[in-house]
N, C-alpha and C. Protein backbone atom coordinates (compact mmCIF):
# COMPACT_ATOMS: atom_id res chain seq x y z
N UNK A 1 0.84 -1.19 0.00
CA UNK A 1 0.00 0.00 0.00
C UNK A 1 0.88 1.24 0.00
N UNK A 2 0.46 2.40 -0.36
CA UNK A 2 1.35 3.54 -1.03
C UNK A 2 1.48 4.39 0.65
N UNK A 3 2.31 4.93 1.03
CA UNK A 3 2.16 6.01 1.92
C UNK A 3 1.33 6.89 2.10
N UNK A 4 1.24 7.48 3.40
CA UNK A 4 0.15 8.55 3.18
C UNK A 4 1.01 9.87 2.71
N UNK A 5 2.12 10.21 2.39
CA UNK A 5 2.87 11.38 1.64
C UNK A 5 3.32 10.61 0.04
N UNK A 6 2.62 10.01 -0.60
CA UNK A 6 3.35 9.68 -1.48
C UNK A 6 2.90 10.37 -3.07
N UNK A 7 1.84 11.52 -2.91
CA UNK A 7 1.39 12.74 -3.57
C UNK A 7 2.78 13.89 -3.69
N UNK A 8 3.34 14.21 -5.43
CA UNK A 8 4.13 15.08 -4.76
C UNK A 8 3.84 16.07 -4.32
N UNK A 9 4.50 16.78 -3.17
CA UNK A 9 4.05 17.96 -2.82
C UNK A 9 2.88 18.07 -1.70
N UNK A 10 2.35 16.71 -1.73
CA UNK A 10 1.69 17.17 -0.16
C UNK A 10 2.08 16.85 0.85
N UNK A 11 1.56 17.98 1.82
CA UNK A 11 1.51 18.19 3.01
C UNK A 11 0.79 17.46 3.63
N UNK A 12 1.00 17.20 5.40
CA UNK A 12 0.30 16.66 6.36
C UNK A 12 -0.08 15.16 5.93
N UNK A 13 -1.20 14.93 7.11
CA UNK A 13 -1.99 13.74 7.13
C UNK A 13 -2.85 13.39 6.47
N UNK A 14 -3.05 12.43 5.15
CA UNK A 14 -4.83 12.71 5.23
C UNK A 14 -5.17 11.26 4.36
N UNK A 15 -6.10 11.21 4.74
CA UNK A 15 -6.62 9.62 4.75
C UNK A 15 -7.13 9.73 3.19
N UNK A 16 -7.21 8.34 2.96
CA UNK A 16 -7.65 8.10 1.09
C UNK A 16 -9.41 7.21 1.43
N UNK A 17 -10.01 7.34 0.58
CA UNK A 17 -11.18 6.54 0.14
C UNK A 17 -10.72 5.22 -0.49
N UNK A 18 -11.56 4.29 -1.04
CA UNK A 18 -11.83 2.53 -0.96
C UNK A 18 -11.17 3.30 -2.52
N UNK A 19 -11.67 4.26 -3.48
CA UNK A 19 -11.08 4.10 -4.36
C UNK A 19 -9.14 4.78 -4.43
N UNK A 20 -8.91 5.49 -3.75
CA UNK A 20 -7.32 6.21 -3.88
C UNK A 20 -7.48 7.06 -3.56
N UNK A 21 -8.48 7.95 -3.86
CA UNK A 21 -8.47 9.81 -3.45
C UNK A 21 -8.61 9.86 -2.36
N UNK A 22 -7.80 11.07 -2.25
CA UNK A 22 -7.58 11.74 -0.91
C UNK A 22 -9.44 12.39 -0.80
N UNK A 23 -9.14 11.98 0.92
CA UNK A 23 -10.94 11.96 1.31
C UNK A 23 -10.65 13.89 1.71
N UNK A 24 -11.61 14.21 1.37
CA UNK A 24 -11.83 15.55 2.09
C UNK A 24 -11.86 16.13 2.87
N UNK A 25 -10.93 17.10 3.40
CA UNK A 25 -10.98 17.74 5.12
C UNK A 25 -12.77 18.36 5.71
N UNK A 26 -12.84 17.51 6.51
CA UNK A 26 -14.76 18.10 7.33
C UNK A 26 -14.34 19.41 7.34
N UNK A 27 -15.08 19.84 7.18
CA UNK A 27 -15.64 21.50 7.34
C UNK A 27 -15.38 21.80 8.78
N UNK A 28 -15.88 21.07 9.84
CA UNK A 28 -15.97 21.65 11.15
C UNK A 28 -14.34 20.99 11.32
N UNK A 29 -13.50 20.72 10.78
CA UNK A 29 -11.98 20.50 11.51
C UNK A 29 -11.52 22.35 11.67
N UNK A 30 -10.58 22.39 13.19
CA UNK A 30 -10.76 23.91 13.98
C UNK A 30 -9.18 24.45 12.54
N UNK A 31 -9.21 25.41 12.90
CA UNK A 31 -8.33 26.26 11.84
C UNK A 31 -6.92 26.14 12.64
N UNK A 32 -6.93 25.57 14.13
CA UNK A 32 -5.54 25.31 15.28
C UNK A 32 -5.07 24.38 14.71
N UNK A 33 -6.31 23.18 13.98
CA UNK A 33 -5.52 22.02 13.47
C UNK A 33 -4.95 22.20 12.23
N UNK A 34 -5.10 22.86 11.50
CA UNK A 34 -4.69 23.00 10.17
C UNK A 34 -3.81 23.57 9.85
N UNK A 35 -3.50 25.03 11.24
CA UNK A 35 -2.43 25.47 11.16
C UNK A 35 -0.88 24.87 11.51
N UNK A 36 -1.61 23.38 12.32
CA UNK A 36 -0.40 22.98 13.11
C UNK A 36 -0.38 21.84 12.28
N UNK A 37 -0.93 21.22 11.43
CA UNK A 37 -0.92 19.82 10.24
C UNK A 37 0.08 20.61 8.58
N UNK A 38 -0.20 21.70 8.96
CA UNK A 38 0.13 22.27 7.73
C UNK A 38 1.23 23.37 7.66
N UNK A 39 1.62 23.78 8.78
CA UNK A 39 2.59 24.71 9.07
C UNK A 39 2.03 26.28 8.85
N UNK A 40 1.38 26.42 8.67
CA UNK A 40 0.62 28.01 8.61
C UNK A 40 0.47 28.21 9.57
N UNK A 41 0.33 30.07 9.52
CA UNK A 41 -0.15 30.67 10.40
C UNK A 41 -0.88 31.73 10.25
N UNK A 42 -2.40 31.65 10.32
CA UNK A 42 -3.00 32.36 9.36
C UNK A 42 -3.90 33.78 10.32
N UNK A 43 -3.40 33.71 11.58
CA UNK A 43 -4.19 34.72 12.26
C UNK A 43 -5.70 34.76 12.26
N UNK A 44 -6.20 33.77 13.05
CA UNK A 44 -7.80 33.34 13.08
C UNK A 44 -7.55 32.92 14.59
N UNK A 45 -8.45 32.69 15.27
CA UNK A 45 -9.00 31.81 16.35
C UNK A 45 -8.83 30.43 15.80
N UNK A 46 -8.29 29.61 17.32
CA UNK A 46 -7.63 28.40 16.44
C UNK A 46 -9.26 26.99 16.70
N UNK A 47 -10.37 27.89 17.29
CA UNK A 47 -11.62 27.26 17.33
C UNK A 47 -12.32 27.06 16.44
N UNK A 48 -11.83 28.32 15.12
CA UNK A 48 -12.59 28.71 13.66
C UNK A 48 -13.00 27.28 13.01
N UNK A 49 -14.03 27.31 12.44
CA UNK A 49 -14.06 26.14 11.52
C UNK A 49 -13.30 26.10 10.17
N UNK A 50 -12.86 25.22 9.84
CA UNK A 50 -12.43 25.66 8.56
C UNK A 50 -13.38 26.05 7.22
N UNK A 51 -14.45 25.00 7.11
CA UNK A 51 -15.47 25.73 6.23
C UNK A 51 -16.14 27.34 6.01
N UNK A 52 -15.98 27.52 7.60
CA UNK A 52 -15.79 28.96 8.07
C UNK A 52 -14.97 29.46 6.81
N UNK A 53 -13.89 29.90 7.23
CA UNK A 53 -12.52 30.31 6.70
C UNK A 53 -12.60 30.10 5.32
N UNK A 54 -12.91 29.06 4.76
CA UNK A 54 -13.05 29.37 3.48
C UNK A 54 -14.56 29.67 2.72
N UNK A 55 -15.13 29.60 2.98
CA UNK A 55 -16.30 30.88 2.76
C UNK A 55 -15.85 32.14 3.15
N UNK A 56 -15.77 32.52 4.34
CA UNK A 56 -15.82 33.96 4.25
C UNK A 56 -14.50 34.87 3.52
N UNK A 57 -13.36 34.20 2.98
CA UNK A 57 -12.24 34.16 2.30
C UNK A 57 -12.24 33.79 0.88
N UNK A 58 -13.18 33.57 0.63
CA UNK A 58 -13.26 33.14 -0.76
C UNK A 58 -12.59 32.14 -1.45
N UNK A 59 -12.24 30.75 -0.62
CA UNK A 59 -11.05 30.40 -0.89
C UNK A 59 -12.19 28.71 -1.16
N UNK A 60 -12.03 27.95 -2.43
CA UNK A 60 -12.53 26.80 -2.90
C UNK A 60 -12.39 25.67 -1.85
N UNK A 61 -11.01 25.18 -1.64
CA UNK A 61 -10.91 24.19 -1.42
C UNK A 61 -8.96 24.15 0.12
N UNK A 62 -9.47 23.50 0.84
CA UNK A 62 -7.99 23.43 1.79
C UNK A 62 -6.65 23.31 0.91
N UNK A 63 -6.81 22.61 -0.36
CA UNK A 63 -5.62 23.14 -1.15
C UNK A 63 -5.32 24.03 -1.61
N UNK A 64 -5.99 24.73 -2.16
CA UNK A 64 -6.24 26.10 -2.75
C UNK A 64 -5.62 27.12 -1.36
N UNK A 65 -5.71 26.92 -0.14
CA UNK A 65 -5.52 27.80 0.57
C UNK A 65 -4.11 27.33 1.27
N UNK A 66 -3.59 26.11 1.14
CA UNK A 66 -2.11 25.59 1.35
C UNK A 66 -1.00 25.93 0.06
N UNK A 67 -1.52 26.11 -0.51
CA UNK A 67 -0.61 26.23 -1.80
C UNK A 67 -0.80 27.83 -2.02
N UNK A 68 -1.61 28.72 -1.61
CA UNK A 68 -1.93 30.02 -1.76
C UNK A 68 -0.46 30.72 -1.14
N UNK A 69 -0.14 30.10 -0.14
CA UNK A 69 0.56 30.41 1.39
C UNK A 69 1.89 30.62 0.64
């Protein structure tokens, strides 16, 4: 079975689905975890949701906002 870093270029932890893709970060994971899975530091409350954060930021998707950085 492949690693869980074996994407080039990604970052952190993140679990795959029955078919390969990387499963999607929940919306309610806090913005403390993401900053500390991902090395950012994005000046929010670390309680924020992340779905939060990217709605009111305009920002698509947790990659879109790791690779923004």
């Amino acid at each position: 079975m492949a690693s869980k870093h074996d994407a080039a270029g990604m970052r952190g932890d993140r679990s795959r689905d029955k078919d390969g893709r990387l499963r999607d970060k929940r919306d309610d994971t806090h913005m403390g975890t993401i900053e500390e899975q991902y090395g950012l530091e994005l000046g929010v409350r670390s309680d924020m949701h992340l779905g939060n954060y990217l709605k009111e930021n305009d920002i698509k998707s947790l990659n879109d906002l790791v690779h923004r950085q």
